[in-house]
C-alpha atoms as a PDB file:
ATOM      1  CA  UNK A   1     -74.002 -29.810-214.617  1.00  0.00           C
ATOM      2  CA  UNK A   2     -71.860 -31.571-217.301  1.00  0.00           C
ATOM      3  CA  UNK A   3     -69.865 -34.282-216.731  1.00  0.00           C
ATOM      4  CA  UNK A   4     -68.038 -35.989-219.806  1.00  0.00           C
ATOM      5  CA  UNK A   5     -65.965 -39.199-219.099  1.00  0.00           C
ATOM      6  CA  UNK A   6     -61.969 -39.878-220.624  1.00  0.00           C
ATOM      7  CA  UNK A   7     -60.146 -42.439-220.631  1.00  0.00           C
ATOM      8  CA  UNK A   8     -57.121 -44.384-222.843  1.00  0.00           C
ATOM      9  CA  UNK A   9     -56.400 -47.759-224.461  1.00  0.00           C
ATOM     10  CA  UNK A  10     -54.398 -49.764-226.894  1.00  0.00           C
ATOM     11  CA  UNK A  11     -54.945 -53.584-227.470  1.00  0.00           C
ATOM     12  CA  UNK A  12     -57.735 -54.158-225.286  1.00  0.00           C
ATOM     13  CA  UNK A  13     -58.567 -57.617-227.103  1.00  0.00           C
ATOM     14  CA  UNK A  14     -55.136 -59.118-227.256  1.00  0.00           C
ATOM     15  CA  UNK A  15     -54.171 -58.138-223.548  1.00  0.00           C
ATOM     16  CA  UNK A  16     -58.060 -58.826-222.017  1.00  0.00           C
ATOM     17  CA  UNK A  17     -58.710 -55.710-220.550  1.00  0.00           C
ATOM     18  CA  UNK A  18     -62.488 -54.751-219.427  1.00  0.00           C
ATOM     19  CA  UNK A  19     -62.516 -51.682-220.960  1.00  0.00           C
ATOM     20  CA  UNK A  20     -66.296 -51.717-222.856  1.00  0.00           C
ATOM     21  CA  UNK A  21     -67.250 -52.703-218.851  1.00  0.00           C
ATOM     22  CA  UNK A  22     -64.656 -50.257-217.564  1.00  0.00           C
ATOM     23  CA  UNK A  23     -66.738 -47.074-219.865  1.00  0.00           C
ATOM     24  CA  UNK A  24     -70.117 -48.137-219.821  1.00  0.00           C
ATOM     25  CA  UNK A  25     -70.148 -48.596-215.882  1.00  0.00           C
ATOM     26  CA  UNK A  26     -69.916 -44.896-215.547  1.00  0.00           C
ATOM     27  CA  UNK A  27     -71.427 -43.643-218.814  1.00  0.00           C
ATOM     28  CA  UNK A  28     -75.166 -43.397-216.629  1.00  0.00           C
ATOM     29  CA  UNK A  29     -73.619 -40.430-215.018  1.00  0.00           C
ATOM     30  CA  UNK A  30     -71.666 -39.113-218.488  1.00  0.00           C
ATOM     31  CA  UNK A  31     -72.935 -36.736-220.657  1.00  0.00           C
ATOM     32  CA  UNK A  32     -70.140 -37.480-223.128  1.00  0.00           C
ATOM     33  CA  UNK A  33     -67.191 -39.521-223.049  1.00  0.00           C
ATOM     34  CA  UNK A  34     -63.688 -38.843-224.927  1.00  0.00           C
ATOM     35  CA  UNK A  35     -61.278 -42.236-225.416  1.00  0.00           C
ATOM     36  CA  UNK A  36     -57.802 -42.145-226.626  1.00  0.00           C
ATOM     37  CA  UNK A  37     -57.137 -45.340-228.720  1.00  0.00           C
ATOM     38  CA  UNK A  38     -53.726 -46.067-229.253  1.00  0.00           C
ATOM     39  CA  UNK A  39     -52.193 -47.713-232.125  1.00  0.00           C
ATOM     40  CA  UNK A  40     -53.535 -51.024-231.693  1.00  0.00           C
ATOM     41  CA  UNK A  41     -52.868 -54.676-232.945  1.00  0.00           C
ATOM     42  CA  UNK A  42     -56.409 -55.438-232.780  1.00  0.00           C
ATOM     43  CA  UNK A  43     -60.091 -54.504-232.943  1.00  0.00           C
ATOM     44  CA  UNK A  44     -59.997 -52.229-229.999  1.00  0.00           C
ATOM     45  CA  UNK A  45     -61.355 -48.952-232.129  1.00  0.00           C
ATOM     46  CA  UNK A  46     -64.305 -51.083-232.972  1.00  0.00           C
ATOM     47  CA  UNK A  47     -64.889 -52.525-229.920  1.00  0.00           C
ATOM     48  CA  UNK A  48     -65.114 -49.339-227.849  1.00  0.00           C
ATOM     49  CA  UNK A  49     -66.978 -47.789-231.120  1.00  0.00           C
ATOM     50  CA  UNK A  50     -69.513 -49.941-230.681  1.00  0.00           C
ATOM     51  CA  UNK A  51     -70.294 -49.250-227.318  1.00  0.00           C
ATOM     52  CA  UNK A  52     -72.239 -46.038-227.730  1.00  0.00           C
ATOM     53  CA  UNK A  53     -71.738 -44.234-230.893  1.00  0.00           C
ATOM     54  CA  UNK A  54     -74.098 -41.142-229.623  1.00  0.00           C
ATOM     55  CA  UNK A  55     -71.655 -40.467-226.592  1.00  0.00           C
ATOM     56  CA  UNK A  56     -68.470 -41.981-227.713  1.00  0.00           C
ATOM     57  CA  UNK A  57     -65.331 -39.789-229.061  1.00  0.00           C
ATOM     58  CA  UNK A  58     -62.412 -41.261-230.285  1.00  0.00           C
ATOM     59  CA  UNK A  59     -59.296 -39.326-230.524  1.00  0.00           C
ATOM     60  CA  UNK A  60     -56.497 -41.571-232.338  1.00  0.00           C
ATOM     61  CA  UNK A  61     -53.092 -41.251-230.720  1.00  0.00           C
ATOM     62  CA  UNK A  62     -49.540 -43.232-231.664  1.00  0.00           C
ATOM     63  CA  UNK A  63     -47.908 -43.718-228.567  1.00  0.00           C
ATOM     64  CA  UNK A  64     -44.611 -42.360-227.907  1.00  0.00           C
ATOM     65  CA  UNK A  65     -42.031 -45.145-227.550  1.00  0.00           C
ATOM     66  CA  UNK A  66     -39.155 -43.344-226.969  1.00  0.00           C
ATOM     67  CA  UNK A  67     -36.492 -43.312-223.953  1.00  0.00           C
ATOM     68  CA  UNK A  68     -37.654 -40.489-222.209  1.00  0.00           C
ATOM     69  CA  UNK A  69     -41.273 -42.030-222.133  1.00  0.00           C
ATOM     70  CA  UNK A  70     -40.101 -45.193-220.298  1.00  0.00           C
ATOM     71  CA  UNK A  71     -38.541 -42.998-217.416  1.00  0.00           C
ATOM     72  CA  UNK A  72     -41.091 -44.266-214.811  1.00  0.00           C
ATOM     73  CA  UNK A  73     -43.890 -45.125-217.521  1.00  0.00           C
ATOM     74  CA  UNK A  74     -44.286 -41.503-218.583  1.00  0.00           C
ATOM     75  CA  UNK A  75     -46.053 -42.805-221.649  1.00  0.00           C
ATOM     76  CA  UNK A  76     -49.282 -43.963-220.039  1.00  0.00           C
ATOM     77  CA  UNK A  77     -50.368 -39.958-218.743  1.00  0.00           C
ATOM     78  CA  UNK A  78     -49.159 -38.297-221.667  1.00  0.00           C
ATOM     79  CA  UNK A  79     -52.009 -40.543-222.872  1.00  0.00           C
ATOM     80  CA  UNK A  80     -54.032 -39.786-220.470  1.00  0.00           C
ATOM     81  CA  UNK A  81     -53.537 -36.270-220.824  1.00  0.00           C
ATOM     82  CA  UNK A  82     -54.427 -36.444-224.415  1.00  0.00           C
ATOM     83  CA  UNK A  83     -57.608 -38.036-223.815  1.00  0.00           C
ATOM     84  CA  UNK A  84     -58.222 -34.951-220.642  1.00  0.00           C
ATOM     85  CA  UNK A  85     -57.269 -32.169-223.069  1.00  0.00           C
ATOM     86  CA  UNK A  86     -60.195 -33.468-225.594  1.00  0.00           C
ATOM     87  CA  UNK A  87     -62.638 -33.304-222.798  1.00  0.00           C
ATOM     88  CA  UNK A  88     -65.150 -29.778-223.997  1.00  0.00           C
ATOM     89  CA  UNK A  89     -64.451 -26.698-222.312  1.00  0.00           C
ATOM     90  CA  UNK A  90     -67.957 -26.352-220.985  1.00  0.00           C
ATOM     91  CA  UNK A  91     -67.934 -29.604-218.817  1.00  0.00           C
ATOM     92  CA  UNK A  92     -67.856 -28.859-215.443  1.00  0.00           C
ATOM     93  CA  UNK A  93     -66.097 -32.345-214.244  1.00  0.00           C
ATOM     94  CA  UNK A  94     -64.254 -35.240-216.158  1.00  0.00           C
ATOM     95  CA  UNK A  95     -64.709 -38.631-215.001  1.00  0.00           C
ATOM     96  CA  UNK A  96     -61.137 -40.736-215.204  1.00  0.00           C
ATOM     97  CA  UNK A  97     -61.671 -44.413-215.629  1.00  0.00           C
ATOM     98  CA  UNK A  98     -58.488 -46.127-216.671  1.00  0.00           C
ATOM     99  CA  UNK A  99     -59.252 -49.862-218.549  1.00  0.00           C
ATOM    100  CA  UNK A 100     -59.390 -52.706-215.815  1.00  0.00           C
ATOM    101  CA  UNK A 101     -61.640 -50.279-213.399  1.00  0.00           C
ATOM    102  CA  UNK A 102     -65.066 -50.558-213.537  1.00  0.00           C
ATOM    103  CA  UNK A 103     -67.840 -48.723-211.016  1.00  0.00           C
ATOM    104  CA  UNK A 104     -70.610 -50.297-209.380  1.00  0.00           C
ATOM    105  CA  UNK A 105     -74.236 -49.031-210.124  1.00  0.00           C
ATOM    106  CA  UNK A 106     -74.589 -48.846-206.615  1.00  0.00           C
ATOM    107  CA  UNK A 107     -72.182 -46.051-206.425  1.00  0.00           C
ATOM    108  CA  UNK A 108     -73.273 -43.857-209.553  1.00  0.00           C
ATOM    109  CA  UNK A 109     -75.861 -41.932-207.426  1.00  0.00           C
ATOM    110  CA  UNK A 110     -73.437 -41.057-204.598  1.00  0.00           C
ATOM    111  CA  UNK A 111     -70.862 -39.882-207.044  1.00  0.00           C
ATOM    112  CA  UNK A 112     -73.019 -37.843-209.345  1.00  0.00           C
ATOM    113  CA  UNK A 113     -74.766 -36.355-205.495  1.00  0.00           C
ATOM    114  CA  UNK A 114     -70.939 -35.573-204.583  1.00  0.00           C
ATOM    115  CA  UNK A 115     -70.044 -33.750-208.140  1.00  0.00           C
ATOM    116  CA  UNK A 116     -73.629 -31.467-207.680  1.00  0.00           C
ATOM    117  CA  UNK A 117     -72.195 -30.783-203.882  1.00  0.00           C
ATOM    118  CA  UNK A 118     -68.779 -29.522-205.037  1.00  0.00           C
ATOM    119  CA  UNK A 119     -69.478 -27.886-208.593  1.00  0.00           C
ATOM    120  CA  UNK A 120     -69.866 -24.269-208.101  1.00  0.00           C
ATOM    121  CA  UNK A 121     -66.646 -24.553-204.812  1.00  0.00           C
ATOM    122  CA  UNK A 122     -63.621 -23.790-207.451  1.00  0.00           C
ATOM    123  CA  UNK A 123     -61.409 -24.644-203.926  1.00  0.00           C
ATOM    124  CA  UNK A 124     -62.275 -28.482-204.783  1.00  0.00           C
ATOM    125  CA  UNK A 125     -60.190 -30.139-207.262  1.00  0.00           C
ATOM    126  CA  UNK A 126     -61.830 -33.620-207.386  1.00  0.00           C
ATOM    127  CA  UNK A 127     -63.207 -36.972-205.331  1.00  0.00           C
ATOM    128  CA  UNK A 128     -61.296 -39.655-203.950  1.00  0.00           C
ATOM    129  CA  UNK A 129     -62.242 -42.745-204.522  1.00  0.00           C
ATOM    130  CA  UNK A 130     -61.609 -46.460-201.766  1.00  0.00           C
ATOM    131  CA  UNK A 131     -60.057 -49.547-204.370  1.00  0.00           C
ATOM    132  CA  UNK A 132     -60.789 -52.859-204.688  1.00  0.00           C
ATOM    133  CA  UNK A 133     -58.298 -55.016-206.051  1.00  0.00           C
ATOM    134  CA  UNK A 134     -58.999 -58.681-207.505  1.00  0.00           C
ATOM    135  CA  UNK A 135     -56.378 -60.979-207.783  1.00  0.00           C
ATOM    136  CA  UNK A 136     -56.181 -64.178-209.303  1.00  0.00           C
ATOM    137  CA  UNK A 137     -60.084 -64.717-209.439  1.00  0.00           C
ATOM    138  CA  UNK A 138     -63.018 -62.347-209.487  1.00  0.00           C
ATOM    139  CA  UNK A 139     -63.599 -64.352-205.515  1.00  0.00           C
ATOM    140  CA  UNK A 140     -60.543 -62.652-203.824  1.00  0.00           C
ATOM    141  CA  UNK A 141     -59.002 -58.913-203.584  1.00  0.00           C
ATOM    142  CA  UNK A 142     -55.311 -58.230-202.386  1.00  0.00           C
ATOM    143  CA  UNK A 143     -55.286 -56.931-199.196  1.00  0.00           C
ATOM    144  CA  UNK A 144     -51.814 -56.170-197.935  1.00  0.00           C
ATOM    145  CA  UNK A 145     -49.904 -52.659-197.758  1.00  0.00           C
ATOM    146  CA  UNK A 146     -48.797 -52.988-201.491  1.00  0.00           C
ATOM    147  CA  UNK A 147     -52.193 -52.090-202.884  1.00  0.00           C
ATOM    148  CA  UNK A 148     -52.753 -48.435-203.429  1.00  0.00           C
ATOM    149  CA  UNK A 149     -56.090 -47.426-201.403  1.00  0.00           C
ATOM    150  CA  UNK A 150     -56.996 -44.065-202.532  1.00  0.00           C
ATOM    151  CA  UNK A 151     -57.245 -42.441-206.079  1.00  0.00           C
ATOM    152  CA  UNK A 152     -58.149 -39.247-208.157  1.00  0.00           C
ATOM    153  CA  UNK A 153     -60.611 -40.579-210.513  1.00  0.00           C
ATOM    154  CA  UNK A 154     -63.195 -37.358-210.853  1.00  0.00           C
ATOM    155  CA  UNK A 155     -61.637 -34.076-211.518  1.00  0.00           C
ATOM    156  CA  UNK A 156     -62.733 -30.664-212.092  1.00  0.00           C
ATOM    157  CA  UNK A 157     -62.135 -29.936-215.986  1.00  0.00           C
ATOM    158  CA  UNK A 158     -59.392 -27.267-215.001  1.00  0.00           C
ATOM    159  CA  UNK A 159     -56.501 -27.405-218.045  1.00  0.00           C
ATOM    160  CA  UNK A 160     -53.520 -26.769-215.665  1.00  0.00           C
ATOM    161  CA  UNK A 161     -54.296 -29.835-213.918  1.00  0.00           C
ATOM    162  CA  UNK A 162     -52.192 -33.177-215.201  1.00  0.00           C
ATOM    163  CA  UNK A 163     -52.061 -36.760-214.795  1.00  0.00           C
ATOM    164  CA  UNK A 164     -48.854 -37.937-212.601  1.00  0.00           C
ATOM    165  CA  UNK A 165     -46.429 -40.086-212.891  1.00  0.00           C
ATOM    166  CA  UNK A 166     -47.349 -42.817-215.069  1.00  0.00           C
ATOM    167  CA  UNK A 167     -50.702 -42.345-214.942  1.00  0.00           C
ATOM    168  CA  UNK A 168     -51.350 -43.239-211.105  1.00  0.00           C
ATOM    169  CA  UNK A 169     -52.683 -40.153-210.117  1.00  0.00           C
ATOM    170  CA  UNK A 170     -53.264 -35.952-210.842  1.00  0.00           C
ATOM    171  CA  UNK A 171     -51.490 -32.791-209.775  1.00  0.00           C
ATOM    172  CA  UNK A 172     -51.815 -29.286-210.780  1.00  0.00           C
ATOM    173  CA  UNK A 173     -49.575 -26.159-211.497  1.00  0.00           C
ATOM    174  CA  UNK A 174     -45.953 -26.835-210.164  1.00  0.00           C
ATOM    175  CA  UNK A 175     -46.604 -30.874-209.175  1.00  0.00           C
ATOM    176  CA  UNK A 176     -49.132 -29.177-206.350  1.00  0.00           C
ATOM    177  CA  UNK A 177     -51.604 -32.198-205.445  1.00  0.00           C
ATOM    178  CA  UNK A 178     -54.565 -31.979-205.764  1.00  0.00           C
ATOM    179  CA  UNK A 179     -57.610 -30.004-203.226  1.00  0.00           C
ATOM    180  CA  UNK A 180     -60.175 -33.343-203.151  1.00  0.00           C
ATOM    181  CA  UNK A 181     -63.323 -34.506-201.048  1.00  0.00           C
ATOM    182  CA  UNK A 182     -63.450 -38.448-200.112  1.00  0.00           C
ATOM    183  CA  UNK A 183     -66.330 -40.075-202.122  1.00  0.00           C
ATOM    184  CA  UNK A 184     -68.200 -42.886-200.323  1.00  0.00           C
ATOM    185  CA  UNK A 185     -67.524 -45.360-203.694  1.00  0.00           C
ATOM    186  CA  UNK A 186     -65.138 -47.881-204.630  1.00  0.00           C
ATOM    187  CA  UNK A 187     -63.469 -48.796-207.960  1.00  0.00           C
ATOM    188  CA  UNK A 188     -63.292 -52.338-208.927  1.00  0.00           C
ATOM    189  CA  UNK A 189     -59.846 -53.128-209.924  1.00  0.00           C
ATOM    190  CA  UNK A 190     -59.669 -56.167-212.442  1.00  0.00           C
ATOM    191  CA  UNK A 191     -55.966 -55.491-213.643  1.00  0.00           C
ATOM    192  CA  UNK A 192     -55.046 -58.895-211.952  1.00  0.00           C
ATOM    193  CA  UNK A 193     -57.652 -61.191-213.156  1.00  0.00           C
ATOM    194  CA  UNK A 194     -56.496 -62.831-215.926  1.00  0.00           C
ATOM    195  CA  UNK A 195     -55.611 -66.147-217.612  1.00  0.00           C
ATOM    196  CA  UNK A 196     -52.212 -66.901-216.819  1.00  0.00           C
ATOM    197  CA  UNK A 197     -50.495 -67.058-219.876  1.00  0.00           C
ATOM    198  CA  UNK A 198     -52.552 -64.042-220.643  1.00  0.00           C
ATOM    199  CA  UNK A 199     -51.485 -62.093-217.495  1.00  0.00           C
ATOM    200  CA  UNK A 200     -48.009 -62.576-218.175  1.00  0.00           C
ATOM    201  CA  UNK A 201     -47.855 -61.503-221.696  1.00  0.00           C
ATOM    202  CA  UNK A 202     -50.049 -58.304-220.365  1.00  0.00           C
ATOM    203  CA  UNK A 203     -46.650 -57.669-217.587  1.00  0.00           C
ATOM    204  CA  UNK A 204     -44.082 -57.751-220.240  1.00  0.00           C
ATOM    205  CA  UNK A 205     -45.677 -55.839-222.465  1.00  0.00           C
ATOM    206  CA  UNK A 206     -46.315 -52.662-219.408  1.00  0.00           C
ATOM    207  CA  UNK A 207     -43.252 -53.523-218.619  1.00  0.00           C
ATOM    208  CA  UNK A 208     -42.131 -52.452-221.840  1.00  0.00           C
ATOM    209  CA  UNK A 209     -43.207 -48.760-221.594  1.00  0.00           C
ATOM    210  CA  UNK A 210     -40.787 -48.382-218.057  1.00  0.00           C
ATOM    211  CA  UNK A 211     -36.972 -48.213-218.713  1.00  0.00           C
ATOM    212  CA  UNK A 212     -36.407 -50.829-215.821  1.00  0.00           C
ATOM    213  CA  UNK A 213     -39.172 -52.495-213.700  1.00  0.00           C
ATOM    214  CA  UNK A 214     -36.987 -54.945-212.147  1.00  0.00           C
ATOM    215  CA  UNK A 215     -39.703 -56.934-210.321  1.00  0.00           C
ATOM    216  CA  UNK A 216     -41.178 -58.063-214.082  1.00  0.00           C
ATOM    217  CA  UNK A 217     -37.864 -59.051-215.257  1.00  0.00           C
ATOM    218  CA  UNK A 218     -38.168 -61.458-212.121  1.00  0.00           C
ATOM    219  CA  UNK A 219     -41.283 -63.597-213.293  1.00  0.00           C
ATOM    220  CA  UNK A 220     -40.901 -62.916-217.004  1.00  0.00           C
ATOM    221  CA  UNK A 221     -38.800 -66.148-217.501  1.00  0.00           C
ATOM    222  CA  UNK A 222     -41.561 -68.743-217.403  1.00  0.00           C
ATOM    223  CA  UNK A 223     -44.294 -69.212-219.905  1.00  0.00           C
ATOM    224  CA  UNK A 224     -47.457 -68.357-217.571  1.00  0.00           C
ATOM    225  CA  UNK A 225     -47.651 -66.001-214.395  1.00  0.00           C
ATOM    226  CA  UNK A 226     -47.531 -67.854-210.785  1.00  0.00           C
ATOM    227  CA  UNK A 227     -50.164 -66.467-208.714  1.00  0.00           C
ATOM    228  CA  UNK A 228     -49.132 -67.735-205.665  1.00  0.00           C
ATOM    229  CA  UNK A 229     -46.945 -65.047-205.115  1.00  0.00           C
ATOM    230  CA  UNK A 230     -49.325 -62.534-203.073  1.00  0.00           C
ATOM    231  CA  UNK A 231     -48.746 -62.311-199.427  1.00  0.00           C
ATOM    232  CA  UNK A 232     -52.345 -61.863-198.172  1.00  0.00           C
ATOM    233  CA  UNK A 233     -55.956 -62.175-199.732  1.00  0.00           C
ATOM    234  CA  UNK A 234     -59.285 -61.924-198.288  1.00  0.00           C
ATOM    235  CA  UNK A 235     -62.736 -63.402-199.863  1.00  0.00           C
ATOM    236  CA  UNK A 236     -65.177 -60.943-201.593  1.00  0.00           C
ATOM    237  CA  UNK A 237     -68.696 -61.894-200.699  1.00  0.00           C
ATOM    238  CA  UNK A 238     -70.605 -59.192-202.227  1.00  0.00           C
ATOM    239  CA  UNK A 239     -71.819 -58.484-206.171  1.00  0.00           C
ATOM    240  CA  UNK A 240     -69.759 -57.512-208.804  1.00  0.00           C
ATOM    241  CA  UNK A 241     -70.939 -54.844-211.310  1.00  0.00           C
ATOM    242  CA  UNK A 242     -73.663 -55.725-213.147  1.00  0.00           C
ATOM    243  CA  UNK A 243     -71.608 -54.807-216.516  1.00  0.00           C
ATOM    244  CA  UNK A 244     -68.742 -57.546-215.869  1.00  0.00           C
ATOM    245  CA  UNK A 245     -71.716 -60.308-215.294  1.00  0.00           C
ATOM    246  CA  UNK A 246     -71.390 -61.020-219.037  1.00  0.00           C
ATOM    247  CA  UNK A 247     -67.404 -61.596-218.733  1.00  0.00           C
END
């Protein structure tokens, strides 16, 4: 079995996103790993080159700015797609990490046991993975209705399937979802743990791939992000992944 791992980025550095933790927490189970690097205002080509030059592919990519691209954030799985249509034809599965997710080691086992179960069934389109999302601090994780539970984030390297949306999720065909098996693993979400000023600045800039996200026009006035704006949060009391120890 071959599993090669994809992913996309642009300005990792200037907007603090994990992404050298976000790859190398699932490269154990990766025989390869393809990463779209966008055009960046930063070191992020070297930083992700330096992570493991043996398994490592870059593809370069300019990202699409353009109207149509900001209808709902189009922009972010067109990249996602490019990185996908790089992964080699004789990989059996692709392994989707986007860059503020990182797996725990405790999960890489159960995952790489679920890909072996479902390679040779062609009926099974991918796993479904549980979320974690940290907010504010690395100690707490959103917990209300407005945090996506579920996600595609292993897929079977099949060319008519496409990422959705902006990027959130996968469908195949004519926008048919996806055939997946739950996976007993969780993905770390870190997209919300981040120095004020530095969170904010990430928001405007997303917000500046979407034609309208009304809700970042809303806190976009001040000069840092208030994070007292979250309805409900509960404590985490286990690890974190060893790779964002050295963060």
């Amino acid at each position: 079995m071959k599993v090669t791992g994809f992913s996309f980025i642009r300005n990792a550095v200037k907007y603090d996103y994990p992404a050298v933790e976000a790859i190398s927490s699932i490269l154990p189970v990766c025989d390869d790993f393809v990463v779209a690097v966008g055009d960046s205002d930063d070191n992020t080509e070297e930083l992700i080159q330096a992570i493991d030059k043996q398994k490592i592919k870059i593809i370069h990519s300019v990202w699409d700015d353009s109207p149509e691209m900001k209808k709902g954030g189009k922009v972010f799985a067109k990249e996602t797609d490019k990185a996908f249509g790089a992964v080699p034809p004789d990989s059996d599965w692709a392994f989707y990490i986007q860059g503020d997710e990182v797996i725990h080691e405790k999960y890489l086992e159960t995952i790489y046991s679920a890909m072996e179960k479902w390679k040779n069934n062609d009926r099974v389109d991918g796993l479904l993975f549980n979320y974690l999302h940290f907010y504010g601090s690395y100690d707490y994780i959103g917990i209300s209705p407005r945090w996506y539970k579920n996600e595609i984030r292993v897929i079977r390297n099949d060319k008519t399937i496409y990422s959705y949306r902006d990027a959130q999720g996968f469908r195949k065909g004519e926008n048919n979802k996806l055939n997946v098996k739950p996976v007993d693993a969780y993905v770390y979400h870190y997209g919300w743990v981040k120095e004020p000023e530095v969170m904010l600045n990430k928001l405007k800039n997303t917000s500046s791939f979407y034609k309208d996200l009304k809700w970042v026009k809303k806190i976009s006035s001040g000069h840092i992000f208030d994070y007292s704006s979250i309805d409900a949060l509960n404590l985490f009391t286990e690890t974190h992944p060893r790779v964002m120890t050295v963060r």
